[in-house]
C-alpha atoms as a PDB file:
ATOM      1  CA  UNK A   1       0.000   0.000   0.000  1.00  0.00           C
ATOM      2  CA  UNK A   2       1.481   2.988  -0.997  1.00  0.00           C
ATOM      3  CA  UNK A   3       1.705   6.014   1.481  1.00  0.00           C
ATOM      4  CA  UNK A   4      -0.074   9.212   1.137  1.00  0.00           C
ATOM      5  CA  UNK A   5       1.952  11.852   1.104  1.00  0.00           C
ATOM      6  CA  UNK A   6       0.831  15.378   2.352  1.00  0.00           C
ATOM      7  CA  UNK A   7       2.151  18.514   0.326  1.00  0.00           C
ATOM      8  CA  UNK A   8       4.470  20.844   1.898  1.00  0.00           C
ATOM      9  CA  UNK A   9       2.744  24.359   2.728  1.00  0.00           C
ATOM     10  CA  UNK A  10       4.889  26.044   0.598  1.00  0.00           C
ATOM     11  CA  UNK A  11       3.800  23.596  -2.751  1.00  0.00           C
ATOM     12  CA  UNK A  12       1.313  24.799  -4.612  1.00  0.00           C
ATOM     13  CA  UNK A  13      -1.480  22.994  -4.906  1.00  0.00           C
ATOM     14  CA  UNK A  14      -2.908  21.704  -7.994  1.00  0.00           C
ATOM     15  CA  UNK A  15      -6.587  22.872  -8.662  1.00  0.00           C
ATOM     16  CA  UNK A  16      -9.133  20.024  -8.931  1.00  0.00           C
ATOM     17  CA  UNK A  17     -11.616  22.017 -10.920  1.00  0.00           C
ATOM     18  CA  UNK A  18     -12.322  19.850 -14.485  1.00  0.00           C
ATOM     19  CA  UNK A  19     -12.502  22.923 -15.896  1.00  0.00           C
ATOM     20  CA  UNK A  20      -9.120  23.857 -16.344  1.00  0.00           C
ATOM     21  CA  UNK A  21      -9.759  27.668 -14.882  1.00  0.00           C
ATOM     22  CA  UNK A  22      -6.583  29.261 -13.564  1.00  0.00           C
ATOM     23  CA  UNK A  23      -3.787  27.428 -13.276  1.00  0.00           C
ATOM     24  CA  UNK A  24      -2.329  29.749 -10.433  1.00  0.00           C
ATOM     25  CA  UNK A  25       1.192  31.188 -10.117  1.00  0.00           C
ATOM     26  CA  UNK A  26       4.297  29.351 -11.753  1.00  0.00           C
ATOM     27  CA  UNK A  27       6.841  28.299  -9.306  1.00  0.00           C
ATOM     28  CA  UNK A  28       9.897  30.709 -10.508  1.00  0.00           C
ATOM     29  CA  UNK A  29       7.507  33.438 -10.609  1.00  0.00           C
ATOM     30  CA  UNK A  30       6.364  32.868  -6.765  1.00  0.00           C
ATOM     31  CA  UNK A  31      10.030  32.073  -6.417  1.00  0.00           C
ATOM     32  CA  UNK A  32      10.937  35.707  -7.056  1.00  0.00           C
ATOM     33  CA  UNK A  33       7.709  37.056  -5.287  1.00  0.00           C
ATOM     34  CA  UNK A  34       8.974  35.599  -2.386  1.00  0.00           C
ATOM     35  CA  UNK A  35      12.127  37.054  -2.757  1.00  0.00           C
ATOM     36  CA  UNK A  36      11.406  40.398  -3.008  1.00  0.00           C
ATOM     37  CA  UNK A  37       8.659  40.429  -0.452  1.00  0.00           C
ATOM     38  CA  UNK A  38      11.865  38.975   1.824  1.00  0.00           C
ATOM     39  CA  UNK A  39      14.135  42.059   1.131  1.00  0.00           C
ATOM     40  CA  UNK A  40      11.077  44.955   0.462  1.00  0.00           C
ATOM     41  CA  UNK A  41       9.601  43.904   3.682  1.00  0.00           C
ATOM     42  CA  UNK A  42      12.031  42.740   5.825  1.00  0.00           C
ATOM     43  CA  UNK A  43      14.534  45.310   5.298  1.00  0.00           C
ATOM     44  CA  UNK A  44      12.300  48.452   6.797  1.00  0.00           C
ATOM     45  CA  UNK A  45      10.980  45.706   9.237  1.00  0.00           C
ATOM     46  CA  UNK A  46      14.456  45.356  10.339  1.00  0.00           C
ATOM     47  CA  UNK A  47      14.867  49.268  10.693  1.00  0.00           C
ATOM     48  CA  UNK A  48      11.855  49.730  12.356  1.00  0.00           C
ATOM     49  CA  UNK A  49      13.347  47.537  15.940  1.00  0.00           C
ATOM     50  CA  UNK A  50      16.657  49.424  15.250  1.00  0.00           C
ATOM     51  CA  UNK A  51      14.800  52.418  15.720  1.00  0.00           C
ATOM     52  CA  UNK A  52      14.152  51.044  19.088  1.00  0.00           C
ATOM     53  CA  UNK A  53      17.322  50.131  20.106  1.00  0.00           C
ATOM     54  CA  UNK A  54      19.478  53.083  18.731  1.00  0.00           C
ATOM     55  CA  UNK A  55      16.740  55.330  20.882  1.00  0.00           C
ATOM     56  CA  UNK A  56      17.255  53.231  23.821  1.00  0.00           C
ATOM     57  CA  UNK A  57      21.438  53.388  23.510  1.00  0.00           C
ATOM     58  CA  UNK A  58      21.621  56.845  22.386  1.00  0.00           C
ATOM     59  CA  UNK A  59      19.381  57.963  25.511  1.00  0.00           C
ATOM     60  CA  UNK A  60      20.612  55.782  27.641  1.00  0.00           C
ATOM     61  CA  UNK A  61      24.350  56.920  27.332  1.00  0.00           C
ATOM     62  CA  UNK A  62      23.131  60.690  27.683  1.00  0.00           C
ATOM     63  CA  UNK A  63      24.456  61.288  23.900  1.00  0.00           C
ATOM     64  CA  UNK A  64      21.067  62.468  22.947  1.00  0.00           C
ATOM     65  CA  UNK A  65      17.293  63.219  24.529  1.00  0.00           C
ATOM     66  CA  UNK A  66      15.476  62.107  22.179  1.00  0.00           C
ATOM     67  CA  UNK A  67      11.573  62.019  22.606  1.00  0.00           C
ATOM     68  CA  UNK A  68       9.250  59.075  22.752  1.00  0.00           C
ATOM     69  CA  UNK A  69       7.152  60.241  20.517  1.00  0.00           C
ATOM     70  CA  UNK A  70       9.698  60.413  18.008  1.00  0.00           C
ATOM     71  CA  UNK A  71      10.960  57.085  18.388  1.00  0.00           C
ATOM     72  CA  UNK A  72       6.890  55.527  18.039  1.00  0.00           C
ATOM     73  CA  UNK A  73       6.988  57.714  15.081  1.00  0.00           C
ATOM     74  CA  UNK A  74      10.160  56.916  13.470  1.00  0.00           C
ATOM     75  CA  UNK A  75       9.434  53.305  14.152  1.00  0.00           C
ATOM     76  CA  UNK A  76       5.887  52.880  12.828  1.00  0.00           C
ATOM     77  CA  UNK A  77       6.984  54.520   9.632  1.00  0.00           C
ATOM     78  CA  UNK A  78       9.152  52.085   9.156  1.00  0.00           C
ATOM     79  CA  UNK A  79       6.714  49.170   9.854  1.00  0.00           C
ATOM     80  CA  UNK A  80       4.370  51.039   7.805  1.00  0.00           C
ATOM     81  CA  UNK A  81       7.189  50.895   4.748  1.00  0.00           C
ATOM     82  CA  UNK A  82       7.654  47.253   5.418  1.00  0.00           C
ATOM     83  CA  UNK A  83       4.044  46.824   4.994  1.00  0.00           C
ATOM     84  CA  UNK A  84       3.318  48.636   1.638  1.00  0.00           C
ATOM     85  CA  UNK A  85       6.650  46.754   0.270  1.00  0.00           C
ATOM     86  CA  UNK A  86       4.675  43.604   1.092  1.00  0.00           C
ATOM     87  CA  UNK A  87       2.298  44.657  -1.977  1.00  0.00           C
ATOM     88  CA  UNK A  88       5.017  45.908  -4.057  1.00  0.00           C
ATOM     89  CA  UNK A  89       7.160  42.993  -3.540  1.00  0.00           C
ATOM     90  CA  UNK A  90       3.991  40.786  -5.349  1.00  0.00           C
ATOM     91  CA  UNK A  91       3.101  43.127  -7.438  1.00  0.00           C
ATOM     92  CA  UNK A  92       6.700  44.062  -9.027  1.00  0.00           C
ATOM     93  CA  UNK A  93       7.589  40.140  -9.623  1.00  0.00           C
ATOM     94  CA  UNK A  94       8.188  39.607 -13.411  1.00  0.00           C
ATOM     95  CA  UNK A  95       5.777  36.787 -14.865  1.00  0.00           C
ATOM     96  CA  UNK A  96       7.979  36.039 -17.955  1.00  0.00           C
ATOM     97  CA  UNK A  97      10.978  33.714 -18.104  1.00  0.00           C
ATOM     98  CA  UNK A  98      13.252  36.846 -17.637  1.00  0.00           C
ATOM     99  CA  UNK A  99      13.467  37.839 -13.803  1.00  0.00           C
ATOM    100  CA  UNK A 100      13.086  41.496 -15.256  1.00  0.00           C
ATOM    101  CA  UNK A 101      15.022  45.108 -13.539  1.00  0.00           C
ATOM    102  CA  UNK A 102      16.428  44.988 -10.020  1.00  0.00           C
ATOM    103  CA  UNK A 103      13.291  47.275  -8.961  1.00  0.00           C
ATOM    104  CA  UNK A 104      10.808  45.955 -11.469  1.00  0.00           C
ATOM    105  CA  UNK A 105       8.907  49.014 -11.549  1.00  0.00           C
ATOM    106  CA  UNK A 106       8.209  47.983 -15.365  1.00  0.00           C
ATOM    107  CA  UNK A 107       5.921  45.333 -14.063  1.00  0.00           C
ATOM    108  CA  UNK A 108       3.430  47.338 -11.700  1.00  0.00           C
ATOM    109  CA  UNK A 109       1.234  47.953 -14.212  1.00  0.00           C
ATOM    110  CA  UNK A 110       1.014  44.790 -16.336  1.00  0.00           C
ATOM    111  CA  UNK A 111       0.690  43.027 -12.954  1.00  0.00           C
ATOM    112  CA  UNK A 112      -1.752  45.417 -11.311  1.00  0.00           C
ATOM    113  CA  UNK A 113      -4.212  44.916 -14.674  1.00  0.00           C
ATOM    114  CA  UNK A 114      -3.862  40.857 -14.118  1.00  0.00           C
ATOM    115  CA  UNK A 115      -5.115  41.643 -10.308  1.00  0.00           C
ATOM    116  CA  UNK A 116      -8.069  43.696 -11.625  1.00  0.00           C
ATOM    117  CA  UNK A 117      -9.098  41.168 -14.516  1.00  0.00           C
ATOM    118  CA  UNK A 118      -8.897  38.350 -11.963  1.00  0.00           C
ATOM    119  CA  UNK A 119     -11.278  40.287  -9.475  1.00  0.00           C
ATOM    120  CA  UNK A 120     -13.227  41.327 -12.240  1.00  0.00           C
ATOM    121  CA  UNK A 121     -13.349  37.618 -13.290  1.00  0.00           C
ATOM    122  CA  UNK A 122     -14.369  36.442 -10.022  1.00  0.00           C
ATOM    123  CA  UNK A 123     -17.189  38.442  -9.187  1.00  0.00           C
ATOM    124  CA  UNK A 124     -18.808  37.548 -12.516  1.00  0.00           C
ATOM    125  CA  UNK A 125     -18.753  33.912 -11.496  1.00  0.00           C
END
C-alpha cells in the first residue's frame, strides 16, 4: 500500500476544478515574489526595531534626549514601509521567463491589470 503523502505548505497545490480555470502562479515566478517580499519587507521591518534600540542606547548613554514620541513615530513609519513593500514585492515580480530590472517598476502595471481582470473575473462567477 502505498503512502499518502501530504504537500508541503509552501507547494502549490494543484486545482481540482475539471474545468481547467486558472492554473495559479508558476513556481519561478512565486520564487521571485517571495524574494522580493523577503528584502522589500524585511529590510524596513528590520529598521523599524533598530529604531528602538538606537533610541534606547543613544538615551541611555546621555548622547542624545530624544523624545518618545519620536521614536513611536520613526518606528511605525518604518513598519508602515515594510508593509506597503509587502504589496510591491507581489506586485513588481516579473511573470515572464526573464526575472526582469532589479526594482521591477516595469511590471506594476502589467501586474496590477492581471489583479483587476482576476477580481473582475471572479465576481462575474
Amino acid at each position: 500500500m502505498a503512502e499518502r503523502r501530504d504537500p508541503l505548505p509552501f507547494e502549490p497545490r494543484r486545482s481540482a476544478s475539471p474545468s481547467g480555470g486558472s492554473q495559479g502562479i508558476p513556481r519561478e515566478v512565486a520564487d521571485r515574489m517571495a524574494r522580493r517580499v523577503a528584502i522589500s519587507t524585511g529590510v524596513p521591518s528590520v529598521l523599524g526595531m533598530a529604531v528602538f534600540v538606537i533610541s534606547y542606547l543613544l538615551v541611555s548613554r546621555g548622547i542624545l534626549d530624544i523624545p518618545p514620541g519620536i521614536t513611536l513615530v520613526a518606528s511605525g513609519f518604518f513598519f508602515l514601509l515594510g508593509l506597503i513593500g509587502l504589496s510591491y514585492g507581489v506586485l513588481s515580480a516579473s511573470w515572464e521567463p526573464q526575472p526582469g530590472s532589479l526594482l521591477g517598476l516595469e511590471h506594476l502595471k502589467p501586474n496590477l491589470q492581471r489583479l483587476r481582470s482576476s477580481i473582475k473575473a471572479k465576481k462575474q462567477s
